[in-house]
Structures are given as structure tokens and as C-alpha cells.
C-alpha atoms as a PDB file:
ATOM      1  CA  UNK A   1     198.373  94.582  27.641  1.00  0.00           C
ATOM      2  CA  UNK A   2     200.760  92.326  29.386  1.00  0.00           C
ATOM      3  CA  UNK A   3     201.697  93.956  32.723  1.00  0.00           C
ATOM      4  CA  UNK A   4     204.911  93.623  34.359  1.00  0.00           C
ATOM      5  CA  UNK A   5     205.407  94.360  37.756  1.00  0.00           C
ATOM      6  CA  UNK A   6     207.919  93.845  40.852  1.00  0.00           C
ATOM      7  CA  UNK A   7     210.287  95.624  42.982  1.00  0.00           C
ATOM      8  CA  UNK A   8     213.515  97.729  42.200  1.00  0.00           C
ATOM      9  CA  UNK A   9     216.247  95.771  40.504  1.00  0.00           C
ATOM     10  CA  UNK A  10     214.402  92.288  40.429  1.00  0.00           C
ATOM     11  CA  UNK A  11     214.803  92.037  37.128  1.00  0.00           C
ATOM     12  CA  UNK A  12     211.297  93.321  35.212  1.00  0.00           C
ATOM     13  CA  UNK A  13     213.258  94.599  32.208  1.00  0.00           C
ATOM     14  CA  UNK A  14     215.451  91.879  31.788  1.00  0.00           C
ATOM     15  CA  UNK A  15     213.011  89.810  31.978  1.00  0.00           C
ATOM     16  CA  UNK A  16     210.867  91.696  29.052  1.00  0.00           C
ATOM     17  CA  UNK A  17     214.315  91.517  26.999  1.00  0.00           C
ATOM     18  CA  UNK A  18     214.504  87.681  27.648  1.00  0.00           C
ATOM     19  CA  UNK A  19     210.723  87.367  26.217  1.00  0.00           C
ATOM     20  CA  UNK A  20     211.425  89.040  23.414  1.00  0.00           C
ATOM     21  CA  UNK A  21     215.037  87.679  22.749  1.00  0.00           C
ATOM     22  CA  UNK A  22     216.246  91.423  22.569  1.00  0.00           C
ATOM     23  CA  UNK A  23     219.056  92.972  24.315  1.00  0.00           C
ATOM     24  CA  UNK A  24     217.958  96.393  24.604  1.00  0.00           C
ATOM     25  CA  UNK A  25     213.973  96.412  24.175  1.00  0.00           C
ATOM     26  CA  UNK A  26     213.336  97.297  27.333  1.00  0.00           C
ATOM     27  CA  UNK A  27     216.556  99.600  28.986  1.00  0.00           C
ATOM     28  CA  UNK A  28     218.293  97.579  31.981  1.00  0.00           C
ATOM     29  CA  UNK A  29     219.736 100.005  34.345  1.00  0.00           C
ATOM     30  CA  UNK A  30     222.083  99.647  37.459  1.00  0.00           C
ATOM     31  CA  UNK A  31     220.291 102.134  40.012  1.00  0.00           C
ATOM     32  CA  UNK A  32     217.363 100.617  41.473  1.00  0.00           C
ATOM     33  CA  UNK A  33     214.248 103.236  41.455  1.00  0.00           C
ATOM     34  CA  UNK A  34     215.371 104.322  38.087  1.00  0.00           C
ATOM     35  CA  UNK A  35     212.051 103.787  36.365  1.00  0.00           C
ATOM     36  CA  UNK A  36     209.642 106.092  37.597  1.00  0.00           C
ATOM     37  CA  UNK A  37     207.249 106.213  34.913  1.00  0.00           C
ATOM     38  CA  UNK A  38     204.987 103.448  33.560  1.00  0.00           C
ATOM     39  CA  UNK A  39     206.075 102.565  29.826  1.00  0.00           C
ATOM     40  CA  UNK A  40     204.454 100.630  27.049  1.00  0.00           C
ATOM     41  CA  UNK A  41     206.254  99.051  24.784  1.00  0.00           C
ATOM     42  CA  UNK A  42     204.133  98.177  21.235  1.00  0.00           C
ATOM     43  CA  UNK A  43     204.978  94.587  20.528  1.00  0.00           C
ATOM     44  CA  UNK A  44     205.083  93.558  17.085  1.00  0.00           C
ATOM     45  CA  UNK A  45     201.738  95.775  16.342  1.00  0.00           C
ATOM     46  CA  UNK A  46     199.979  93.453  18.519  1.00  0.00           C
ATOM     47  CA  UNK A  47     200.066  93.492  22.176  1.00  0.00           C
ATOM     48  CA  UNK A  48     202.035  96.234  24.729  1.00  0.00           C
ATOM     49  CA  UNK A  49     204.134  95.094  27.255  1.00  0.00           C
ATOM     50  CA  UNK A  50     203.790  97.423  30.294  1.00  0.00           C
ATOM     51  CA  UNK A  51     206.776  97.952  32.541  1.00  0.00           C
ATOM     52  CA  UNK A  52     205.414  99.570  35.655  1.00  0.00           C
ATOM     53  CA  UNK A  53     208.055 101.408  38.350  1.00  0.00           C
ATOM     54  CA  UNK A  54     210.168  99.291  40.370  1.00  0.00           C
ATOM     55  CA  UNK A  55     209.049  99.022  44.091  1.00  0.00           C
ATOM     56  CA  UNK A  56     210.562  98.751  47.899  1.00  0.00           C
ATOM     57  CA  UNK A  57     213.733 101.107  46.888  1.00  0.00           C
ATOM     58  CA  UNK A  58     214.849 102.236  50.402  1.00  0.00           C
ATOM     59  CA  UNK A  59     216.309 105.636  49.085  1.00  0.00           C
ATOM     60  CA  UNK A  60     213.037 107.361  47.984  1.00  0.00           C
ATOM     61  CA  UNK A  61     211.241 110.110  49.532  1.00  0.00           C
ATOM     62  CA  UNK A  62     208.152 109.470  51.654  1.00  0.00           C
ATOM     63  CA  UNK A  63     206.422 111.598  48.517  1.00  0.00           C
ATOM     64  CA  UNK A  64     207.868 109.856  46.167  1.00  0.00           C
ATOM     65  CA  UNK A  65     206.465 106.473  47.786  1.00  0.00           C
ATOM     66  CA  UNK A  66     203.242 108.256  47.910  1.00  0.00           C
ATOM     67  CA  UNK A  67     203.139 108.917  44.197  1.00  0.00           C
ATOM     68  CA  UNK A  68     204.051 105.855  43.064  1.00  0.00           C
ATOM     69  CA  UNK A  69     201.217 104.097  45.675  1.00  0.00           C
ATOM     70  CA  UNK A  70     198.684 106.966  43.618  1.00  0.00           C
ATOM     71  CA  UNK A  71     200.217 105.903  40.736  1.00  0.00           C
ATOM     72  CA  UNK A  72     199.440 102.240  40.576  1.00  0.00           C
ATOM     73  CA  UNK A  73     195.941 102.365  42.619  1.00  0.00           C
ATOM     74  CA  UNK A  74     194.880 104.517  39.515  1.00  0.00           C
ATOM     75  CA  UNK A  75     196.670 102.389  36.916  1.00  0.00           C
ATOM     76  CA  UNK A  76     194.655  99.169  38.331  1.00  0.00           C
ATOM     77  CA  UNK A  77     191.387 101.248  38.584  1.00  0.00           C
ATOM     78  CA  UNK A  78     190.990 102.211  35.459  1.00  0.00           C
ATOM     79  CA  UNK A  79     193.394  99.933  33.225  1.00  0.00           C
ATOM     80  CA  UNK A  80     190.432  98.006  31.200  1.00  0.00           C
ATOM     81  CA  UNK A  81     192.890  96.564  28.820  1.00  0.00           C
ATOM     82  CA  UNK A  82     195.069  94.404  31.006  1.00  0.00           C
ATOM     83  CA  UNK A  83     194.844  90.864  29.662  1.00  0.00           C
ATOM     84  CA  UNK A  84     197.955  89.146  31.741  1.00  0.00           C
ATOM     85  CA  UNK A  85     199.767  90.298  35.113  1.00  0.00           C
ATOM     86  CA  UNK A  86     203.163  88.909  35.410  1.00  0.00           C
ATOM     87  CA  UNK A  87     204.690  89.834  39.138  1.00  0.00           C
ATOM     88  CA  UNK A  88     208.546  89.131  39.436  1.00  0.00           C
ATOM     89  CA  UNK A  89     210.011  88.261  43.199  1.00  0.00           C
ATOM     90  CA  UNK A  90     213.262  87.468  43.276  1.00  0.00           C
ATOM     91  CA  UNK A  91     213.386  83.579  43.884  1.00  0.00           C
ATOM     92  CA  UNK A  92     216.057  83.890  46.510  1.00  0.00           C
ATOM     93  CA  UNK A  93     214.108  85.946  49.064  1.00  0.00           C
ATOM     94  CA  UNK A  94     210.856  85.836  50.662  1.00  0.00           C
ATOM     95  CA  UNK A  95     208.425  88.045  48.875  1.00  0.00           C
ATOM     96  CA  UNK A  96     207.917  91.647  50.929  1.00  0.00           C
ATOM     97  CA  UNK A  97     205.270  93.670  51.880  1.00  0.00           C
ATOM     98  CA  UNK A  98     204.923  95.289  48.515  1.00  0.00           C
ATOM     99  CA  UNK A  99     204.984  92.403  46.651  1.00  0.00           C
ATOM    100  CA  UNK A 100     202.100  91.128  48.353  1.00  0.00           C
ATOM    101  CA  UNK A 101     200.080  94.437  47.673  1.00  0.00           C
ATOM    102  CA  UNK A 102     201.211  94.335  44.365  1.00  0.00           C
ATOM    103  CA  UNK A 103     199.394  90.596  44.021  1.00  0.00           C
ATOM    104  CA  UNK A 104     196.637  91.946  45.645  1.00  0.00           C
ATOM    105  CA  UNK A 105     196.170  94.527  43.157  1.00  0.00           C
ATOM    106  CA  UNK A 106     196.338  92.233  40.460  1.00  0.00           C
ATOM    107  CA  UNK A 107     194.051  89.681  42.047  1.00  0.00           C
ATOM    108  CA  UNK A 108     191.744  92.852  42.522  1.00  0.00           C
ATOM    109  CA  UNK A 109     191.896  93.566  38.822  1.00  0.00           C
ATOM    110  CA  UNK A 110     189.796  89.861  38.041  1.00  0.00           C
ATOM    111  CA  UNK A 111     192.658  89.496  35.098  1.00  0.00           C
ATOM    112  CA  UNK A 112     194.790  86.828  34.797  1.00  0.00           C
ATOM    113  CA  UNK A 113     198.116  86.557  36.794  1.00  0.00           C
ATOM    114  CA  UNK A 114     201.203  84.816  36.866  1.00  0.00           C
ATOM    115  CA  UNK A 115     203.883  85.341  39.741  1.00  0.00           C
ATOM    116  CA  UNK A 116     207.555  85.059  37.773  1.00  0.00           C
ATOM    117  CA  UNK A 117     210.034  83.946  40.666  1.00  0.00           C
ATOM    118  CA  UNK A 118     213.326  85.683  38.384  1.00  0.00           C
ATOM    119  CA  UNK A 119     216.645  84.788  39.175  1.00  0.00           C
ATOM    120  CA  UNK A 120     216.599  80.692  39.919  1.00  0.00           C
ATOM    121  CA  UNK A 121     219.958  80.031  38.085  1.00  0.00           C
ATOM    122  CA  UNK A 122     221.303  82.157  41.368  1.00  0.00           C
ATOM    123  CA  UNK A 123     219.725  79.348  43.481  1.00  0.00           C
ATOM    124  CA  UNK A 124     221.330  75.596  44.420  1.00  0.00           C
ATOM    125  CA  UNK A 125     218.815  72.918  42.856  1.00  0.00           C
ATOM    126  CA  UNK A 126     218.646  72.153  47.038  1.00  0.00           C
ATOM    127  CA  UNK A 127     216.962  75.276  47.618  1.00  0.00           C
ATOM    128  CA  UNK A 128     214.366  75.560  44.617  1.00  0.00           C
ATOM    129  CA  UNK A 129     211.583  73.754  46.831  1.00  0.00           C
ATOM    130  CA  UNK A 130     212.246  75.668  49.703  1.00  0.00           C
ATOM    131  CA  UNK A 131     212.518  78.491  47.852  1.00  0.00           C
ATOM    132  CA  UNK A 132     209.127  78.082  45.874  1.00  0.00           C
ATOM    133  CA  UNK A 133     207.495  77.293  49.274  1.00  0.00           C
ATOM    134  CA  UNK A 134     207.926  80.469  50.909  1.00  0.00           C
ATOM    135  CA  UNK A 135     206.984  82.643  47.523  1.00  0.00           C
ATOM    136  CA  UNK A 136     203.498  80.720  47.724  1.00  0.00           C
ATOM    137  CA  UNK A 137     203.040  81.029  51.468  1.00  0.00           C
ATOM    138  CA  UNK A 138     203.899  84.235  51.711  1.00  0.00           C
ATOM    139  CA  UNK A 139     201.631  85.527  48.674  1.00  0.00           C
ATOM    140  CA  UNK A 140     199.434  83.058  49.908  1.00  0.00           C
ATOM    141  CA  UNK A 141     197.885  83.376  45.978  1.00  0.00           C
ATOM    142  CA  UNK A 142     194.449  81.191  44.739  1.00  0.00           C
ATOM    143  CA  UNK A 143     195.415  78.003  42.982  1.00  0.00           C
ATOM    144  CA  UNK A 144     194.091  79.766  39.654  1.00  0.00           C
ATOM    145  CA  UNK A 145     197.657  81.929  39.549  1.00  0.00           C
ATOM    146  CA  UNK A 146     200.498  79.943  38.827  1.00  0.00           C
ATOM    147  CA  UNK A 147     204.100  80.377  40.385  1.00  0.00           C
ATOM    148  CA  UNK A 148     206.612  79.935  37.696  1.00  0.00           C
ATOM    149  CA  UNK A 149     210.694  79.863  38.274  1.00  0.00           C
ATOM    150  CA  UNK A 150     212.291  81.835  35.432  1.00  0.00           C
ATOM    151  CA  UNK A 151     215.373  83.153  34.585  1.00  0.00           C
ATOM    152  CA  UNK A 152     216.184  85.938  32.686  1.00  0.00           C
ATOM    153  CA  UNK A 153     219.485  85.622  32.117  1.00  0.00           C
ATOM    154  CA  UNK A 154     219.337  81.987  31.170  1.00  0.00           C
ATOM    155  CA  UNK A 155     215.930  81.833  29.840  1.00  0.00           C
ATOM    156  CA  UNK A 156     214.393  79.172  32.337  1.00  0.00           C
ATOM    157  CA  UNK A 157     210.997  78.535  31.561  1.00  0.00           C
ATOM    158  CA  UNK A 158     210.707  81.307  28.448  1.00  0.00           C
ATOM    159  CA  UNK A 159     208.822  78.947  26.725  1.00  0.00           C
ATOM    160  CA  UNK A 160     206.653  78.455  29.451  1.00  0.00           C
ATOM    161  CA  UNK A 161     205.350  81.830  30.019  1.00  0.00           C
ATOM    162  CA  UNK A 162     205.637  82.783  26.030  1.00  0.00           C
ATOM    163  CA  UNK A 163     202.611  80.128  26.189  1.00  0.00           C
ATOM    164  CA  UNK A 164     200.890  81.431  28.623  1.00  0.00           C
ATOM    165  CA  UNK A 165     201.126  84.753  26.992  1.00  0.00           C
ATOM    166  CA  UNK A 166     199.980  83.570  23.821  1.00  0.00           C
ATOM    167  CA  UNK A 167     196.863  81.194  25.214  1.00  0.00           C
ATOM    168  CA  UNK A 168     195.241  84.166  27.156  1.00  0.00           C
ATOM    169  CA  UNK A 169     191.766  83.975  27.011  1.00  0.00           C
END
């Protein structure tokens, strides 16, 4: 399983789509929160891509938040088949509180990990540095899991993480 994970709206199934050089794999929606269930989408009979529930959307309930913090302690307890995290930040803003737990989980879960920083074809070339700086000292992640700029609308760096998807261990 190839697990994709990152707050409301930062682009997790457009960034699926982009992989996959499908429109409409994975359903791109304008309300943030909208996903609210983990799916699995069977790739080619050979791997699933798992889009887990947006995080950090300001207009959900206090239980809601609760469920979805049950939800994904569980999923990383027990989910023995995770071969590859991917966690999307948007590259334009520093990474929040969630995002950080959500890299912690993954780090927790001993599985390989790659932090996606979507959306760099919103950013100046000036700011990419800068940018890239604050995603790593904010995570503050071990060398071992790479930062990668990526952009699913133009396909920055596809390649790049269609390798690393394809050389996992």
C-alpha cells in the first residue's frame, strides 16, 4: 500500500490523479473535509493507493476531530501492509501542527516516507529555497525521508516519486 496523507484541500487526490495520469481516479472535490473515509484504490492489480481523510479543516466538530484522530491512530497501529508514506504540505505555507503528527505517525510506522511539498508551480523560483527550508525545519524529519517539490497540476517531479514508488524495498 502506498499511503497518502495531508490536510484538507492540499491536494492528496490530485496528486494520486497526476501519478496515475488520470483525471478522475481519485474524485477531486471543492469542499475541504469532504473525504471522511479512508479509500483504497486497486492499482493495476498490483499495489493500492490509500487516500486517507483530509486534516486541519476548521469547520468540523470537536467529535468529528476526535474520530478522525481514532481513526488514523488505529489505521497506523495495525496497517502491516504499508510499504510507502507520501505526506503532502502545501509548499507555500509552513507545515501545521497536524502535519507534523501526521509525520510522526509515519515515522512511528518504521515504513518508508516521503514528504510531497504539492503546489510549487504556485511559488516564485525566489521562494523555492525558502520555502523548502521551513517544510524541513518545521517537520524537523531524519535525513532517511526525503522532501520532494511536486506539482500536481504540472507534474513537477512525477517521475521522481513514480521511482521511488517503484524501487521500494
Amino acid at each position: 500500500q502506498i499511503v497518502f496523507a495531508g490536510k484538507s484541500n492540499v491536494g492528496k487526490s490530485s496528486v494520486i490523479n497526476r501519478i496515475l495520469n488520470r483525471k478522475n481516479f481519485a474524485r477531486v472535490g471543492n469542499t475541504p473535509g469532504k473525504t471522511i473515509h479512508i479509500n483504497y484504490f486497486n492499482v493495476d492489480k498490483k499495489v493500492y493507493f490509500v487516500d486517507l481523510p483530509g486534516y486541519g479543516y476548521a469547520r468540523v466538530s470537536a467529535t468529528e476531530k476526535k474520530r478522525w484522530a481514532y481513526l488514523m491512530e488505529t489505521f497506523f497501529r495495525e496497517n502491516a501492509n504499508m510499504a510507502l508514506g507520501v505526506l503532502i504540505v502545501d509548499a507555500r505555507h509552513k507545515p501545521t501542527a497536524d502535519d507534523v503528527q501526521m509525520a510522526r505517525w509515519f515515522i512511528a510506522s518504521a515504513r518508508p516516507m516521503v514528504v510531497l511539498a504539492n503546489k510549487v508551480d504556485k511559488l516564485k523560483k525566489s521562494q523555492i529555497d525558502t520555502c523548502m527550508a521551513v517544510i524541513a525545519e518545521t517537520l524537523r524529519l531524519p535525513e532517511e525521508y526525503p522532501i520532494l517539490l511536486f506539482s500536481a497540476e504540472k507534474g513537477t517531479n512525477r517521475d521522481a516519486l513514480i521511482s521511488m514508488i517503484e524501487n521500494i524495498p
